[in-house]
Protein backbone atom coordinates (compact mmCIF):
# COMPACT_ATOMS: atom_id res chain seq x y z
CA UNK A 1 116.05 165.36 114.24
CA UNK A 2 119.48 164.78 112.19
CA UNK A 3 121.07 162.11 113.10
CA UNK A 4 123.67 161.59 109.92
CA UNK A 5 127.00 160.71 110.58
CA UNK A 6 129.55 163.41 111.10
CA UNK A 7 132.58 164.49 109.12
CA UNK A 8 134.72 161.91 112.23
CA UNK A 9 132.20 158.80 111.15
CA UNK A 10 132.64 159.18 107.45
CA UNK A 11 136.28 158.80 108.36
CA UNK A 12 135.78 156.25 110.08
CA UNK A 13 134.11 154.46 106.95
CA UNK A 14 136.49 155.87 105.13
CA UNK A 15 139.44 153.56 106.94
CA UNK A 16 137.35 150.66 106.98
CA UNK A 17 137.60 151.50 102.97
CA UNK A 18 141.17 151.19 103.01
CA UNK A 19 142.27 148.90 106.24
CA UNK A 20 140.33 145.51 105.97
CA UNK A 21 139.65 144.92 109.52
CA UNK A 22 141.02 141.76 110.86
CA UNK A 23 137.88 140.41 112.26
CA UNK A 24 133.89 141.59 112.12
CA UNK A 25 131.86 140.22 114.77
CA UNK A 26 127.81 140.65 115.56
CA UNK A 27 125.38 140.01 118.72
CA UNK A 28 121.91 141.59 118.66
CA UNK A 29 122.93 144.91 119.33
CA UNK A 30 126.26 145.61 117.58
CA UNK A 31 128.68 144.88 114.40
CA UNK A 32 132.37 145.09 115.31
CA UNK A 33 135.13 146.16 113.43
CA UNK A 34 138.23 144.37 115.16
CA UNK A 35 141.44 145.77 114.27
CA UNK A 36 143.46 144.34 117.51
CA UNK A 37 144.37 147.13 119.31
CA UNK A 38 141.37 149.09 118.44
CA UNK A 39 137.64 149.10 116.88
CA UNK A 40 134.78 150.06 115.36
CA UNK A 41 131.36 149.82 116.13
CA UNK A 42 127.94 150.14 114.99
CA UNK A 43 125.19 149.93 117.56
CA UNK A 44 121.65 150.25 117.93
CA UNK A 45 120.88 153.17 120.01
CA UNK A 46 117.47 154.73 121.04
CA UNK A 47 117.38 158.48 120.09
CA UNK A 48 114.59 161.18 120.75
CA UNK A 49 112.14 161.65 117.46
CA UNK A 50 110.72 164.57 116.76
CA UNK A 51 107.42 163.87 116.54
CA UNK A 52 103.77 165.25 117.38
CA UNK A 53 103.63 162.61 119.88
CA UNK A 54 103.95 162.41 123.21
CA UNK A 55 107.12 160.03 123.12
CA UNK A 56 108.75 158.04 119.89
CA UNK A 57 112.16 156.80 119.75
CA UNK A 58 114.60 156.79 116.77
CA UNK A 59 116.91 154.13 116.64
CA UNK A 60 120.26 154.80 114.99
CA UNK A 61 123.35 152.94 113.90
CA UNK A 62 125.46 154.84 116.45
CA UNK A 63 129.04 154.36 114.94
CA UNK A 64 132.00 154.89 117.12
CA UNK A 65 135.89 154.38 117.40
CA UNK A 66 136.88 152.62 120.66
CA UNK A 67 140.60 152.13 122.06
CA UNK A 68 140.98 149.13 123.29
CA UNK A 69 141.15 145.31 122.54
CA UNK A 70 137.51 143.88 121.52
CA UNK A 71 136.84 140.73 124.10
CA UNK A 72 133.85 139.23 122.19
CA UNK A 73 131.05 138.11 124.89
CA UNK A 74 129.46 134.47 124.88
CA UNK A 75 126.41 135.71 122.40
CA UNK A 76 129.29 137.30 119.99
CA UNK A 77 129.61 135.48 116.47
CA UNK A 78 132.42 135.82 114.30
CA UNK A 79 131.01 137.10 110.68
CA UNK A 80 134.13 136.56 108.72
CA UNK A 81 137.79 137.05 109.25
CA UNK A 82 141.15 138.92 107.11
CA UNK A 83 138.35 139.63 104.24
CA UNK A 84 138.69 143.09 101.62
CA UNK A 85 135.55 145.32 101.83
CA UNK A 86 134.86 145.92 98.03
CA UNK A 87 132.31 148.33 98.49
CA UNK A 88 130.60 150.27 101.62
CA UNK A 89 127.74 152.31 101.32
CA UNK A 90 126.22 154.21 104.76
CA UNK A 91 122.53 153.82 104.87
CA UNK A 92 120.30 156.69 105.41
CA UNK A 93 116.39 156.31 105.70
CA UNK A 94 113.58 159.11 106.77
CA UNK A 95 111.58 158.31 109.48
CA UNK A 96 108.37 159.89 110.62
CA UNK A 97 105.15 158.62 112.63
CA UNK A 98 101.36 158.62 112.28
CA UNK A 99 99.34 160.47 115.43
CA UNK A 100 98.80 158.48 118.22
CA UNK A 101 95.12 157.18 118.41
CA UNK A 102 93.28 155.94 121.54
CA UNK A 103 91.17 152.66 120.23
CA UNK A 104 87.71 152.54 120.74
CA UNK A 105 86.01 149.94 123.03
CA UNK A 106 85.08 148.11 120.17
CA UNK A 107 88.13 148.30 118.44
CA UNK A 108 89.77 146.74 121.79
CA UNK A 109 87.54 143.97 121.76
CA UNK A 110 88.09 143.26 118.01
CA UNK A 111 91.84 142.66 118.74
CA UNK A 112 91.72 140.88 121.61
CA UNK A 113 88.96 138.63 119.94
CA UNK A 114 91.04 138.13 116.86
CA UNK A 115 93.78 137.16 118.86
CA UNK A 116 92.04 134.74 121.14
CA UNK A 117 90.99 133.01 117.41
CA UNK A 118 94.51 132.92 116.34
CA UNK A 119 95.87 131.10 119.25
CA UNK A 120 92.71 129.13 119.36
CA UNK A 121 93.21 128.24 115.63
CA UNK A 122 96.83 127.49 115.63
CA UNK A 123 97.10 126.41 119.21
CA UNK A 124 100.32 128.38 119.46
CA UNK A 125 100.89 130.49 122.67
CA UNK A 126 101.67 133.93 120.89
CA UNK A 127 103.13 136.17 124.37
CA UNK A 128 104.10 139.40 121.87
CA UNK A 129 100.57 139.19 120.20
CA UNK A 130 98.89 138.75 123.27
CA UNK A 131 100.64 142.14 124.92
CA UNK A 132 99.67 143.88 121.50
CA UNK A 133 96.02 142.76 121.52
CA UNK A 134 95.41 144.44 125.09
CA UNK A 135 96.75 148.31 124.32
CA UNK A 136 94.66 150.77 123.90
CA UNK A 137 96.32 153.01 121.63
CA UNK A 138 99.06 153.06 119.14
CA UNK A 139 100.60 154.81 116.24
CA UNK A 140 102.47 154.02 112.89
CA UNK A 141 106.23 154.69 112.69
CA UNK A 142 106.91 154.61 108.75
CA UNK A 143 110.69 154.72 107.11
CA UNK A 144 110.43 155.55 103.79
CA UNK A 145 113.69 156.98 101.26
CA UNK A 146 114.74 160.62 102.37
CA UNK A 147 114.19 161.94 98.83
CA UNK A 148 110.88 160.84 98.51
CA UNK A 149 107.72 162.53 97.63
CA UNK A 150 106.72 160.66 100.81
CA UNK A 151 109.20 162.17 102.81
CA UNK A 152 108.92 165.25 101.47
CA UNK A 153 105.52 165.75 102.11
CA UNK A 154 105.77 165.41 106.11
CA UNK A 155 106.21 168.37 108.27
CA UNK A 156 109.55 169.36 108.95
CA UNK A 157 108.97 169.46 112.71
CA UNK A 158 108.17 166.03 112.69
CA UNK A 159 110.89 164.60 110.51
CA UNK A 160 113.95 163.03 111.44
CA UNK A 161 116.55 162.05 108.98
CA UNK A 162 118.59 159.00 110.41
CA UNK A 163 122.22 157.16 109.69
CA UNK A 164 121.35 153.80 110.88
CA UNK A 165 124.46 152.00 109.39
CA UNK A 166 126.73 150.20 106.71
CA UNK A 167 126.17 148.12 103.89
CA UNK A 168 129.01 146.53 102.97
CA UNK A 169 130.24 144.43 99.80
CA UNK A 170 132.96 141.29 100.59
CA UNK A 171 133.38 139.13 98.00
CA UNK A 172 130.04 139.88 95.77
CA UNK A 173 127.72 139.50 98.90
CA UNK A 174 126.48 142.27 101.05
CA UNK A 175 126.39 142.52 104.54
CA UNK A 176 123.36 144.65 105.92
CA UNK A 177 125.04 146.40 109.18
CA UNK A 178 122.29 148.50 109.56
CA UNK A 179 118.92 148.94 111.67
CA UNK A 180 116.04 147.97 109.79
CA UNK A 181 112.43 150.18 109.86
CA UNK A 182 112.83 151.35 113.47
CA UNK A 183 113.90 148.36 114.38
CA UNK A 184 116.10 147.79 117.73
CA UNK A 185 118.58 144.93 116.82
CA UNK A 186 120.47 143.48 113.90
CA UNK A 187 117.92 140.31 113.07
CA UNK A 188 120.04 138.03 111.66
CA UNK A 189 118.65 134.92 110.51
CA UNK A 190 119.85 131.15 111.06
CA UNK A 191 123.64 133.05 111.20
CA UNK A 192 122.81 134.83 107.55
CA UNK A 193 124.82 137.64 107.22
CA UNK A 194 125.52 137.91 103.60
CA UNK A 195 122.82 138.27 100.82
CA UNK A 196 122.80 138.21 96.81
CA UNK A 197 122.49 141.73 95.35
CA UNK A 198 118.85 140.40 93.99
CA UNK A 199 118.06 139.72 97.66
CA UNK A 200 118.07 143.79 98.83
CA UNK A 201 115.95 144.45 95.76
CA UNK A 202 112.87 144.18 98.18
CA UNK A 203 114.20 147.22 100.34
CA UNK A 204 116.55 148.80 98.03
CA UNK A 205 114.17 151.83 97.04
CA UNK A 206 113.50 152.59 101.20
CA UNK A 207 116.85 153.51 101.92
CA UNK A 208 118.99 156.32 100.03
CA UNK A 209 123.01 154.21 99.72
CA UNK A 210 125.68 156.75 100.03
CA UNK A 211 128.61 155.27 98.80
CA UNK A 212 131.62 156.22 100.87
């Protein structure tokens, strides 16, 4: 599947670029681009994948131009406010999965064993872990830079080439408005939103930076 962003959402970059917006605002789900009357908005949306499995979702950085006033919700935090965008890059990343595999008994019993001795170990309830530990199947989904050997190397029916969102560069710092290896939600830690240049070095070579 393609899933880069059209010649309307480059625009929209593109004005972001050369308007500061007066406010940018995040909750789990979405980054907001508050211009008063109107906004933009990047938001984490589940997509079809191609894939040779029965069912795998994409999740983009859906961006989008809405007409209205922005009325931030209780779990809405204010990210910064009347700041220049020095720099904005949109993020593109491949994305492909592994073939489903149906475990084994033994392989179900080795997880659910190994997670009984974590919890018995640490004595921390782990719910997610738990769920994990009991299904009996799975699959890797792998995001990996679109022109990689990697990437290349994957069948084009099951390849989907994904726009999942900004980076953006206020005042030296970068903002990472962007979905994160498949994942649904902007994690944002302790109200982080800004990281050193040194800090992205980590992901830097997984995602191709298309300056706009």
């Amino acid at each position: 599947m393609d899933y880069t962003y059209k010649d309307s959402e480059i625009e929209f970059a593109k004005y972001l670029m050369l308007i500061p917006p007066e406010k940018i605002w995040c909750d789990f789900t979405t980054y907001v681009f508050d211009y008063g009357e109107f906004f933009f908005q990047i938001e984490c949306v589940s997509e079809i994948a191609d894939t040779q499995n029965k069912s795998d979702e994409a999740i983009i950085g859906q961006f989008t131009k809405h007409l209205e006033t922005y009325v931030p919700t209780q779990y809405t935090k204010l990210v910064c406010e009347n700041k220049r965008i020095e720099e904005l890059y949109i993020v593109r990343v491949f994305l492909y999965f592994t073939t489903f595999k149906n475990y084994s008994k033994f392989e179900q019993l080795y997880k659910q064993t190994k997670q009984k001795l974590k919890t018995f170990l640490t004595g921390k309830k782990d719910v997610l872990g738990d769920i994990l530990s009991k299904t009996i199947g799975g699959c890797q989904e792998i995001t990996c830079h679109p022109k990689s050997d990697e990437a290349k190397n994957i069948d084009a029916k099951y390849s989907n080439l994904i726009d999942c969102g900004l980076l953006i560069q206020i005042e030296g710092k970068c903002l990472r408005a962007f979905v994160e290896n498949n994942g649904y939600g902007f994690h944002v830690s302790e109200d982080k939103y800004f990281y050193d240049v040194d800090e992205l070095k980590e992901i830097a070579g997984q995602y191709e930076f298309i300056k706009v």
